[in-house]
C-alpha atoms as a PDB file:
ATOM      1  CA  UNK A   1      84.016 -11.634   2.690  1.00  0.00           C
ATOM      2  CA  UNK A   2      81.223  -9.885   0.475  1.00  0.00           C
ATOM      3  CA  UNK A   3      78.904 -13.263   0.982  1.00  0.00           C
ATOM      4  CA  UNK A   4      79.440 -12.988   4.783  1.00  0.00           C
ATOM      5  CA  UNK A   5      78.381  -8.928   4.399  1.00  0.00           C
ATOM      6  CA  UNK A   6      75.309  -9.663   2.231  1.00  0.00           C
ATOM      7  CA  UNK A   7      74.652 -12.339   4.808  1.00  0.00           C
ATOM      8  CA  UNK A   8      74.841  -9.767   7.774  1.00  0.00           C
ATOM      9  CA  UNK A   9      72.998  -6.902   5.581  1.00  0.00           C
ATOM     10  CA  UNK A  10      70.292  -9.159   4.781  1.00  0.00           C
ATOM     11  CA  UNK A  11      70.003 -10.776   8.464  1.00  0.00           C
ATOM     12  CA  UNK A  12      69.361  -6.648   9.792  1.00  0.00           C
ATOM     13  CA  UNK A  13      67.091  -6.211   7.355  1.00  0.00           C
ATOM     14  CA  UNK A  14      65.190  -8.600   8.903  1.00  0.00           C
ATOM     15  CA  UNK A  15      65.206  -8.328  12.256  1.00  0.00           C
ATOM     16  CA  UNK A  16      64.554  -4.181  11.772  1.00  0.00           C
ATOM     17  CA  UNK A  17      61.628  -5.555   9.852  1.00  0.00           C
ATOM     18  CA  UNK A  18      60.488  -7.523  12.521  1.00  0.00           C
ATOM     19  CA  UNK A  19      60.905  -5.012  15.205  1.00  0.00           C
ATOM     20  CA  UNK A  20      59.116  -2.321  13.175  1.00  0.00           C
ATOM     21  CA  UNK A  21      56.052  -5.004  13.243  1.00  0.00           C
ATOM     22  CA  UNK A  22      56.026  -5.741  16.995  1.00  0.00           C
ATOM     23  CA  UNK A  23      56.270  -2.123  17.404  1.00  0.00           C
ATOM     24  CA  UNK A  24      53.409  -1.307  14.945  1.00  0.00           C
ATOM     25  CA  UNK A  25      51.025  -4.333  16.231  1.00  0.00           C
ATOM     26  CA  UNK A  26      51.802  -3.256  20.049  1.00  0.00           C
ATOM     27  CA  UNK A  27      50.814   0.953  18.858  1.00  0.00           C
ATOM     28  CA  UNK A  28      47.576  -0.448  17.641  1.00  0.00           C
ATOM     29  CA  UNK A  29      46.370  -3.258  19.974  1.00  0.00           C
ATOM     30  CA  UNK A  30      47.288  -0.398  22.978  1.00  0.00           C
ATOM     31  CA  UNK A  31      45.609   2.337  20.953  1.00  0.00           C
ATOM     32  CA  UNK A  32      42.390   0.015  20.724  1.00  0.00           C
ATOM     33  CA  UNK A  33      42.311  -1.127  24.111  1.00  0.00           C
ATOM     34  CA  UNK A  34      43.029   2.821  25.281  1.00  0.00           C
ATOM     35  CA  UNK A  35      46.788   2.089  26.695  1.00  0.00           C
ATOM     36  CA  UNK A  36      48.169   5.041  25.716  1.00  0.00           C
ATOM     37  CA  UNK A  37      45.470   7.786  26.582  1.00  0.00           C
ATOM     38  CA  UNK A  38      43.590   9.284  29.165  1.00  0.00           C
ATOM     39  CA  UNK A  39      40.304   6.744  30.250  1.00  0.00           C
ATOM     40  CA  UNK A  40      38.227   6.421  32.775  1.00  0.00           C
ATOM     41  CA  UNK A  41      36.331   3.393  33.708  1.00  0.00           C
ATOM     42  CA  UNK A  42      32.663   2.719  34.037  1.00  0.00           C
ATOM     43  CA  UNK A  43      30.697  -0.008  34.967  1.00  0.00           C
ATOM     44  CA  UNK A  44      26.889  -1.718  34.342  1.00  0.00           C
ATOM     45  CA  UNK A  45      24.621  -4.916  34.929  1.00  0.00           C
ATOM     46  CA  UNK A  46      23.220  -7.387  32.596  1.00  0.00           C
ATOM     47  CA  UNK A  47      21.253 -10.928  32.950  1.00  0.00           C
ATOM     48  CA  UNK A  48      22.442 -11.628  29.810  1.00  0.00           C
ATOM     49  CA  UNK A  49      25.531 -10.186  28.121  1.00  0.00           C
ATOM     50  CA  UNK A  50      24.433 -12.132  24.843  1.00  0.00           C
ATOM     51  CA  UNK A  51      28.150 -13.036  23.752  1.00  0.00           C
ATOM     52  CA  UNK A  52      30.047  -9.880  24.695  1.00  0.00           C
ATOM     53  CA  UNK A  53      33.666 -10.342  25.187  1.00  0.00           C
ATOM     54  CA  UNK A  54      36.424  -8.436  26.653  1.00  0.00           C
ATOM     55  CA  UNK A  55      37.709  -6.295  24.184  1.00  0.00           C
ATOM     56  CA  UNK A  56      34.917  -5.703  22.214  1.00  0.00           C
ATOM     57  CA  UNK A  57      34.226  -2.208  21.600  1.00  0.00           C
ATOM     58  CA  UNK A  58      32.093   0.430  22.971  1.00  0.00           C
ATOM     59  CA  UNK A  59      30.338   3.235  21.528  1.00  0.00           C
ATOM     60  CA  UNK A  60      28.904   6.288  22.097  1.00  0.00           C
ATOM     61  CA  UNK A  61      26.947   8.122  19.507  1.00  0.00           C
ATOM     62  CA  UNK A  62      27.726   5.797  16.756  1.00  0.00           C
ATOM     63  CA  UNK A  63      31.884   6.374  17.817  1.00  0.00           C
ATOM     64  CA  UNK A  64      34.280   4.039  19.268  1.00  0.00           C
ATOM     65  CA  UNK A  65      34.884   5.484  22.517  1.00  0.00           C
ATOM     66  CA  UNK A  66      36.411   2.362  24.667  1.00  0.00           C
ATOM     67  CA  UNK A  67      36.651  -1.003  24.820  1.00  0.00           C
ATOM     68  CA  UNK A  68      35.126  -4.028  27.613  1.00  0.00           C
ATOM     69  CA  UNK A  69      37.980  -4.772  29.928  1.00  0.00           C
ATOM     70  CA  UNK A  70      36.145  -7.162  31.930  1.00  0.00           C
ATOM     71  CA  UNK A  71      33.073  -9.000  32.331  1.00  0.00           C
ATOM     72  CA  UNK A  72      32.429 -10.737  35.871  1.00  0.00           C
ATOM     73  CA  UNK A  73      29.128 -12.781  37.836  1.00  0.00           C
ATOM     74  CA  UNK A  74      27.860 -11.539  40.571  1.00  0.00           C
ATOM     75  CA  UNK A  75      25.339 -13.740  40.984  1.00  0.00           C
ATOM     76  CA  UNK A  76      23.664 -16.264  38.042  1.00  0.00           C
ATOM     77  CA  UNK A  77      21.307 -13.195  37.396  1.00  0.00           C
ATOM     78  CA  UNK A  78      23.462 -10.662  37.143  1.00  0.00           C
ATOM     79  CA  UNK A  79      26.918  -9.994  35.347  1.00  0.00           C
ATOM     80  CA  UNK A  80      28.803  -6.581  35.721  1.00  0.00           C
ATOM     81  CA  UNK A  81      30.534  -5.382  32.429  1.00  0.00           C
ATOM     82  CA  UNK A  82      33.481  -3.061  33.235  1.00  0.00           C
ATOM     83  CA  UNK A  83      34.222  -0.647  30.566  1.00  0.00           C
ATOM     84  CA  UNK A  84      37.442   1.378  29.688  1.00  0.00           C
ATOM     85  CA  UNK A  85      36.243   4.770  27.998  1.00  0.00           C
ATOM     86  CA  UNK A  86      38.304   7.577  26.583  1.00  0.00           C
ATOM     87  CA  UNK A  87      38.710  10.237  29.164  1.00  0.00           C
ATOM     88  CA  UNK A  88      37.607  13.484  26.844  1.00  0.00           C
ATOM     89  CA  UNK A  89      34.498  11.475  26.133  1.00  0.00           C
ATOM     90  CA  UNK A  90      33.525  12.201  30.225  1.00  0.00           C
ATOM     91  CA  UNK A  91      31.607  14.961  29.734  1.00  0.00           C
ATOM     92  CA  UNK A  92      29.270  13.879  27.605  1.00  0.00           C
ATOM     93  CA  UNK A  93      27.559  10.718  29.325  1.00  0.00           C
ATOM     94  CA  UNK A  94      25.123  12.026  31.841  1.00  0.00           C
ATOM     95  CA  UNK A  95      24.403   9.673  34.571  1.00  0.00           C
ATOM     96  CA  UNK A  96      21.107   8.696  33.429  1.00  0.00           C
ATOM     97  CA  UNK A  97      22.855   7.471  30.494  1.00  0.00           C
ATOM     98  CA  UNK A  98      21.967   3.648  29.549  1.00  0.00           C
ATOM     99  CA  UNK A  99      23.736   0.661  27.934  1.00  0.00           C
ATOM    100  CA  UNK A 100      23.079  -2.239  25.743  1.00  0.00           C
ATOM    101  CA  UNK A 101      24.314  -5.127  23.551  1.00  0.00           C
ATOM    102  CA  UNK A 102      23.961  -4.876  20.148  1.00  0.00           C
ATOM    103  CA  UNK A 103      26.151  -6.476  16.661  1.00  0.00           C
ATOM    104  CA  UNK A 104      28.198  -4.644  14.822  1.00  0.00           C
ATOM    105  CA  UNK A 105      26.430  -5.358  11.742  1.00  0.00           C
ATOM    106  CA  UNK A 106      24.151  -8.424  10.781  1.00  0.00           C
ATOM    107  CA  UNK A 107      26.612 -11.405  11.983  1.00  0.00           C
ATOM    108  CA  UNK A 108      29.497  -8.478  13.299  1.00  0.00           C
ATOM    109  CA  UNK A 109      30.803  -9.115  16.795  1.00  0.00           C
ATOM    110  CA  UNK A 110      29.232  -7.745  19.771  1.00  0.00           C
ATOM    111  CA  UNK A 111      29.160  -4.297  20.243  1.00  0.00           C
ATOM    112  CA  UNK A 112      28.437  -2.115  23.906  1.00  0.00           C
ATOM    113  CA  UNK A 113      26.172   0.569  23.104  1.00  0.00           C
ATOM    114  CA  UNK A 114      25.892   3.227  25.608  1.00  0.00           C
ATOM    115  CA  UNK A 115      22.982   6.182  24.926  1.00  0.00           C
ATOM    116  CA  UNK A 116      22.726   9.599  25.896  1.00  0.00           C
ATOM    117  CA  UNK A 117      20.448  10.526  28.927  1.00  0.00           C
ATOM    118  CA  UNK A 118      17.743  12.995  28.249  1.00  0.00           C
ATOM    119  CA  UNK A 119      17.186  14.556  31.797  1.00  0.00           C
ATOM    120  CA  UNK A 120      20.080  15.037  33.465  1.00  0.00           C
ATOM    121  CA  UNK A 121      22.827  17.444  33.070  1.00  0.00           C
ATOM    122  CA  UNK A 122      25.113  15.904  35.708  1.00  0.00           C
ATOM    123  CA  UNK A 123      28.499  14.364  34.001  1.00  0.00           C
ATOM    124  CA  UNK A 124      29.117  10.402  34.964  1.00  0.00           C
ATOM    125  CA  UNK A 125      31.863  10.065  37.564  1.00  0.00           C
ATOM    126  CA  UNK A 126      35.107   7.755  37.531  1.00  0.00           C
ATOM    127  CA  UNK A 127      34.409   4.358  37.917  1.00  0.00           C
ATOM    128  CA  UNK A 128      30.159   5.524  38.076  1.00  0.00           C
ATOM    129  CA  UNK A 129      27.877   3.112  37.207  1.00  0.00           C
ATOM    130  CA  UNK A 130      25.186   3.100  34.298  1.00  0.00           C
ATOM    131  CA  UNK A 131      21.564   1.691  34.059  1.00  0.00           C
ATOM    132  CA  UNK A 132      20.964  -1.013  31.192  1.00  0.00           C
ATOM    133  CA  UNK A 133      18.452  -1.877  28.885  1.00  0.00           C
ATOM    134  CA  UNK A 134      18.421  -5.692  27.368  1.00  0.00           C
ATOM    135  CA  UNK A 135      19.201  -6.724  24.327  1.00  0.00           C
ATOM    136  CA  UNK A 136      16.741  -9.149  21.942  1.00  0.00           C
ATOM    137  CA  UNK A 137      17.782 -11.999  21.663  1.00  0.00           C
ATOM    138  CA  UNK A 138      18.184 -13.959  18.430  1.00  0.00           C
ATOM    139  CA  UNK A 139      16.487 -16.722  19.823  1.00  0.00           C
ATOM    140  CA  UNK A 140      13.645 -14.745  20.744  1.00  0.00           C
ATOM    141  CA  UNK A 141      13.228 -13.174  17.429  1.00  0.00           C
ATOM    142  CA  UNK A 142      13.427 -16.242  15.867  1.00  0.00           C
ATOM    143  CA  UNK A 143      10.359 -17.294  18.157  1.00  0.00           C
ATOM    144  CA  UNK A 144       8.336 -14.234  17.165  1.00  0.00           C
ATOM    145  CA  UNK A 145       8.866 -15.225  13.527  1.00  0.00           C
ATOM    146  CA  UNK A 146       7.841 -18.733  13.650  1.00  0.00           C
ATOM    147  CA  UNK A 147       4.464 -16.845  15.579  1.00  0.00           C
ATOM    148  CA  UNK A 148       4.156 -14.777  12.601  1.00  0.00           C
ATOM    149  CA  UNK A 149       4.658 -17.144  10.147  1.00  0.00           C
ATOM    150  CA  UNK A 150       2.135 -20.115  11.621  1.00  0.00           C
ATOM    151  CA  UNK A 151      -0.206 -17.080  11.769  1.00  0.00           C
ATOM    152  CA  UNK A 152       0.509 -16.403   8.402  1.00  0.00           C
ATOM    153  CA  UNK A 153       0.014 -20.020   7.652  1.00  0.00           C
ATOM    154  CA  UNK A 154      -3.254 -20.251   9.424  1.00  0.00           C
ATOM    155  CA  UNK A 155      -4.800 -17.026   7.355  1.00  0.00           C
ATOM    156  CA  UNK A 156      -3.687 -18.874   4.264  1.00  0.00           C
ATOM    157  CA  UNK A 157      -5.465 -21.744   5.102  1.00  0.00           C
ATOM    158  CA  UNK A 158      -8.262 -19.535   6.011  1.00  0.00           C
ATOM    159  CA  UNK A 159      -8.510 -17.473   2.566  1.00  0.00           C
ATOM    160  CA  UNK A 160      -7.817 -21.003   0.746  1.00  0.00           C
ATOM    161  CA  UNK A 161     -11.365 -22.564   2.661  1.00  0.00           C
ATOM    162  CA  UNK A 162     -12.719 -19.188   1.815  1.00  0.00           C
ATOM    163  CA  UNK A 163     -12.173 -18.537  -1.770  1.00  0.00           C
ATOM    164  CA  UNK A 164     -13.324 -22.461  -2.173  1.00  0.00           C
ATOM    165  CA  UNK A 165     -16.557 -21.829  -0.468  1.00  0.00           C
ATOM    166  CA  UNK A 166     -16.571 -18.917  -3.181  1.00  0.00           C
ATOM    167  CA  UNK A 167     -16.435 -21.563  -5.904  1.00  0.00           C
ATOM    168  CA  UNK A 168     -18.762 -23.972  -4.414  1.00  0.00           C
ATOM    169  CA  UNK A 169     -22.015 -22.905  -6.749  1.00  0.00           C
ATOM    170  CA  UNK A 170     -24.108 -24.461  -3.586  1.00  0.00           C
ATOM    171  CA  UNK A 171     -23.273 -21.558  -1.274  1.00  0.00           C
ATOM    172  CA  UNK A 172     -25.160 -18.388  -0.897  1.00  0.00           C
ATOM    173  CA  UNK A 173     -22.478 -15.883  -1.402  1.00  0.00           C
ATOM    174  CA  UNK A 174     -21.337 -17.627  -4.875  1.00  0.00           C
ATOM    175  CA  UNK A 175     -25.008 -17.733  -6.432  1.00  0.00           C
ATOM    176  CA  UNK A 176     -25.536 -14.355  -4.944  1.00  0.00           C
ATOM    177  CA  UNK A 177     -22.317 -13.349  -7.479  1.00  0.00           C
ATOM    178  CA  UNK A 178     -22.934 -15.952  -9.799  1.00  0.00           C
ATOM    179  CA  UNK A 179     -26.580 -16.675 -10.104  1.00  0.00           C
ATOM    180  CA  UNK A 180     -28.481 -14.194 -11.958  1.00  0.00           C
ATOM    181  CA  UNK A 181     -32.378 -15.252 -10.560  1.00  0.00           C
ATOM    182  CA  UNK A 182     -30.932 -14.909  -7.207  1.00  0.00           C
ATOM    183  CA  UNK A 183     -29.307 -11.414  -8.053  1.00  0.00           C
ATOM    184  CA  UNK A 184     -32.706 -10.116  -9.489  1.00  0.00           C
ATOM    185  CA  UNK A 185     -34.543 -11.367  -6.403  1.00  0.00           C
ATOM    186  CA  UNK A 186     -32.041  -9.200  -4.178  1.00  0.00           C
ATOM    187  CA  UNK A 187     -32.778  -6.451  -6.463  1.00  0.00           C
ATOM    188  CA  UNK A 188     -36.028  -6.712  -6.791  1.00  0.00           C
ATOM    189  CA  UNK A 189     -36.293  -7.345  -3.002  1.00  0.00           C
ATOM    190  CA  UNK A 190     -34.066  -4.325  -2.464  1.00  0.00           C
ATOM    191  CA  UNK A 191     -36.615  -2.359  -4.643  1.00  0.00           C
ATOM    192  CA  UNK A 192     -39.505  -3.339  -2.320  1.00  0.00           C
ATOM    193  CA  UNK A 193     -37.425  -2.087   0.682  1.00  0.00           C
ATOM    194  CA  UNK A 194     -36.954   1.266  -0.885  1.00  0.00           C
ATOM    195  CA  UNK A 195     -40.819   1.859  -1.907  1.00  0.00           C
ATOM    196  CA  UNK A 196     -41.492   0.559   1.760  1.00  0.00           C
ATOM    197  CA  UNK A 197     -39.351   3.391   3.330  1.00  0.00           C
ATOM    198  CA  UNK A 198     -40.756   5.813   0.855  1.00  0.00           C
ATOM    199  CA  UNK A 199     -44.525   4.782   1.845  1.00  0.00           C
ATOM    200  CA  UNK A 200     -42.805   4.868   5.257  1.00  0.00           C
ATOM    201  CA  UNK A 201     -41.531   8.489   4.994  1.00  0.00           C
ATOM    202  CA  UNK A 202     -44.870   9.816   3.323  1.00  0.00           C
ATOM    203  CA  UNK A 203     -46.577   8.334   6.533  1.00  0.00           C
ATOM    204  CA  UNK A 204     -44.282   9.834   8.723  1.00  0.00           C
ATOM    205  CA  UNK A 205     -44.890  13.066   6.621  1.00  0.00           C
ATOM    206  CA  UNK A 206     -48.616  12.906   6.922  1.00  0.00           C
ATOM    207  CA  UNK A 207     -48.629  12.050  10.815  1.00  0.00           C
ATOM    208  CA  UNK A 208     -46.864  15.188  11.112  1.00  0.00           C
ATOM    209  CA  UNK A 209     -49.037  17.565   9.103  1.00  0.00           C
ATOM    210  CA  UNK A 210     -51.394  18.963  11.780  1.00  0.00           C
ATOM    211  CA  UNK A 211     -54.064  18.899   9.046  1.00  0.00           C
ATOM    212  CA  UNK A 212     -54.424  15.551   9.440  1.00  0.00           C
ATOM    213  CA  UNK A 213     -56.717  13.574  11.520  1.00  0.00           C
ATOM    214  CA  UNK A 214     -54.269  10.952  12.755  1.00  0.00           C
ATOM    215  CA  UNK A 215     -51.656  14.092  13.444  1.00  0.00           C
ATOM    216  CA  UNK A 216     -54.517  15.516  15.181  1.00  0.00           C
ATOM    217  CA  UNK A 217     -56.123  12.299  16.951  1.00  0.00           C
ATOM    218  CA  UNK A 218     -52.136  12.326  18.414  1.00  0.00           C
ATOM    219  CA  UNK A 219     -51.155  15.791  18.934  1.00  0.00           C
ATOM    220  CA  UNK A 220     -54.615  17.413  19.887  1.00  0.00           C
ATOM    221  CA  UNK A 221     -55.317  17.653  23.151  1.00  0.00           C
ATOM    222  CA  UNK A 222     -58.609  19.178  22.502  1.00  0.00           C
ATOM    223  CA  UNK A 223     -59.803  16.279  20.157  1.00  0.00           C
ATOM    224  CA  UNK A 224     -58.256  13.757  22.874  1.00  0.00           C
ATOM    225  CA  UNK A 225     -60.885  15.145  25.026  1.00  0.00           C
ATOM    226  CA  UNK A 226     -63.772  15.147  22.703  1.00  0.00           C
ATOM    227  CA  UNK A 227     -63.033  11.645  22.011  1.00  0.00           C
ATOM    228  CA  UNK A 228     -62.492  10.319  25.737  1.00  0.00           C
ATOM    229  CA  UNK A 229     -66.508  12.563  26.132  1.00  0.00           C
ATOM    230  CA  UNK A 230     -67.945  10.747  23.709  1.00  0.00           C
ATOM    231  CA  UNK A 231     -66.456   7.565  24.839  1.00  0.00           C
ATOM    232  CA  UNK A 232     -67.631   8.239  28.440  1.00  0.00           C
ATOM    233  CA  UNK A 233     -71.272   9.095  27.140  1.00  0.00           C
ATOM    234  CA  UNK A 234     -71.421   5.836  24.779  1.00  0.00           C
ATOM    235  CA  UNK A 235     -70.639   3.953  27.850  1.00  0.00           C
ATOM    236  CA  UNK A 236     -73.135   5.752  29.920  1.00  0.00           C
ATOM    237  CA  UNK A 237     -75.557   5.544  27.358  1.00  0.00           C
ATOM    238  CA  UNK A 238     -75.110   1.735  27.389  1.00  0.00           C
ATOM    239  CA  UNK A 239     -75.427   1.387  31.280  1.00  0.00           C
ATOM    240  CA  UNK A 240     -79.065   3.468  30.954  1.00  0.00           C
ATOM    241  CA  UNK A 241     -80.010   1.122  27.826  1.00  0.00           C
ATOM    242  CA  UNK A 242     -79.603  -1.898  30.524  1.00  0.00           C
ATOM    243  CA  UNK A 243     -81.373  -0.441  32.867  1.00  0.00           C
ATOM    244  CA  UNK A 244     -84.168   0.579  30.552  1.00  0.00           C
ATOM    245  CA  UNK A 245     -83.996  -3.011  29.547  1.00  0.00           C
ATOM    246  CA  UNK A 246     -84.430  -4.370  33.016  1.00  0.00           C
ATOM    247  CA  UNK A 247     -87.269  -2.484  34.007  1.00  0.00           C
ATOM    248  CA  UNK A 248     -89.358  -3.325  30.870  1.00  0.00           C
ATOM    249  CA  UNK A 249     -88.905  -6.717  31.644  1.00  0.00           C
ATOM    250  CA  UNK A 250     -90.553  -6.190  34.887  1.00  0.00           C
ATOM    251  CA  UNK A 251     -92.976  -4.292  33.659  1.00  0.00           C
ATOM    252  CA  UNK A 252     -96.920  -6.255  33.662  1.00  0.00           C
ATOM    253  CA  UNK A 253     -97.651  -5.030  30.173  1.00  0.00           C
ATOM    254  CA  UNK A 254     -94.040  -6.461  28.611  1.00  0.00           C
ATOM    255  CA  UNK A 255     -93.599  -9.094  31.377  1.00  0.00           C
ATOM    256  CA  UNK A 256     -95.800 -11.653  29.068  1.00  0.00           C
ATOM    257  CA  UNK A 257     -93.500 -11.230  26.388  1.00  0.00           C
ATOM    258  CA  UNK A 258     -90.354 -11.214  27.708  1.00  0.00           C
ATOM    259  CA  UNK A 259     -91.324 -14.671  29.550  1.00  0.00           C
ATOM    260  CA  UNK A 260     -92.545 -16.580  25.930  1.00  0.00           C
ATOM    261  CA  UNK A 261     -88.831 -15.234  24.297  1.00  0.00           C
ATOM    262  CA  UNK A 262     -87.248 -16.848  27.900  1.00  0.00           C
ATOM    263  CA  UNK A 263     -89.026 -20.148  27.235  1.00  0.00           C
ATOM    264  CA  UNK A 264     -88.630 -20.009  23.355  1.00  0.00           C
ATOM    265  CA  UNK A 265     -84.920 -19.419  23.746  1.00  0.00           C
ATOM    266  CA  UNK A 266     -84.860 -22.704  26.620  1.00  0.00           C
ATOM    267  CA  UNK A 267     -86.880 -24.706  23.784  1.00  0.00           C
ATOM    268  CA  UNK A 268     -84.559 -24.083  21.224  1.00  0.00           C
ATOM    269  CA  UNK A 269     -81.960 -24.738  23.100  1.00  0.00           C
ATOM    270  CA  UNK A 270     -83.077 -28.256  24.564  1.00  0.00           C
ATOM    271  CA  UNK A 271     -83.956 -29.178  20.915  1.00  0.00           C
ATOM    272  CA  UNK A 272     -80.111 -28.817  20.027  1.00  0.00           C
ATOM    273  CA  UNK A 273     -78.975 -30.440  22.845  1.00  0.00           C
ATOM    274  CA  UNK A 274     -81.465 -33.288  21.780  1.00  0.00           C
ATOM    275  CA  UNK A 275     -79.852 -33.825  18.113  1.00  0.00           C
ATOM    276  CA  UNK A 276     -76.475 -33.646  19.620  1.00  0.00           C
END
């Protein structure tokens, strides 16, 4: 009789056990899929919903606020996420709220972001729908890396032909760090560039002073005219000298002379055309 009781005790034990699980495990998979609350449902499009699954979460704010209860094509671009949200959450998504995919954590499960609107005031309706913004893709990222590290690559390969050209004692840049004769001519060269631009300056310097005859021969309008006078009178002067010259050698007393010089100058001329 006891065995049978302690049998029977045992046996409710159990199954009150067991109930007090089922119970338990249903409170929290309905309290995290929002069964026993006020929700409201809202809705968005994706291209790509990069591994979501129904019953992932959704949050607001950095909260949970709802879960995905159901993920559906419309077309093979577009897929339409249908969300289950907390019902005193309402008034705080605006309807130019947006959503997007991101991991709860490194390698977490997916997670449905949804992010404030900035300017609107009005409160999302029942069953409204929400703009989206996509999420990077791993695959993508990966791709960017591999661009950044074959760039990296190619800079290394770059610095390495570089820093040997720096070693090679045949290029210009490693005797110019290297070779002292080549560093003194650079300095001295460098010397002679500065006592240039100083003669330079001093030039400059004197050009300006107004004392000067060059400052003056550029500046002076009234010795620019004196100059362009006496020019004009030089050439004048030649253009009389001519015709001076041309009427002595018409003239009977000089005409004699000016015709022996004519033949003199032919004779000596035929002469060196004769010993050529």
């Amino acid at each position: 009789m006891n065995k049978n009781s302690n049998h029977t005790w045992k046996l409710g034990m159990f199954v009150i056990i067991g109930i007090t699980v089922f119970i338990l495990t249903i409170y929290l998979i309905g309290k995290s899929q929002n069964l026993f609350g006020s929700t409201f449902v809202l809705s968005t499009k994706f291209k790509n919903v990069s591994g979501l699954t129904i019953g992932n979460n959704v949050r607001f704010s950095g909260i949970n606020v709802g879960t995905v209860d159901d993920i559906q094509f419309v077309s093979d671009t577009s897929v339409v996420v249908k969300l289950i949200i907390k019902d005193d959450v309402q008034k705080f998504i605006k309807v130019d709220a947006t959503a997007s995919i991101g991991s709860d954590g490194l390698m977490g499960d997916k997670v449905l972001t949804i992010s404030p609107g900035r300017g609107s005031d009005k409160i999302i309706a029942d069953n409204g729908s929400i703009r989206s913004t996509e999420a990077i893709e791993m695959e993508d990222l990966m791709k960017g890396v591999k661009v950044s590290v074959d760039n990296a690559g190619i800079i290394t390969n770059q610095l390495a032909q570089f820093s040997s050209k720096m070693n090679n004692n045949n290029g210009a840049l490693s005797k110019l760090m290297t070779d002292q004769n080549v560093a003194s001519s650079l300095e001295k060269t460098l010397l002679n560039l500065e006592s240039s631009s100083n003669e330079f300056s001093t030039f400059t310097k004197k050009m300006n002073n107004k004392k000067g005859i060059l400052s003056k021969l550029v500046n002076d309008e009234k010795l620019g005219s004196s100059i362009d006078s006496t020019i004009t009178n030089i050439q004048t002067g030649t253009i009389e000298l001519n015709e001076t010259v041309k009427a002595a050698q018409n003239n009977f007393l000089l005409k004699g002379y000016f015709n022996k010089k004519k033949k003199a100058e032919a004779k000596k001329l035929k002469d060196s055309l004769k010993q050529k």
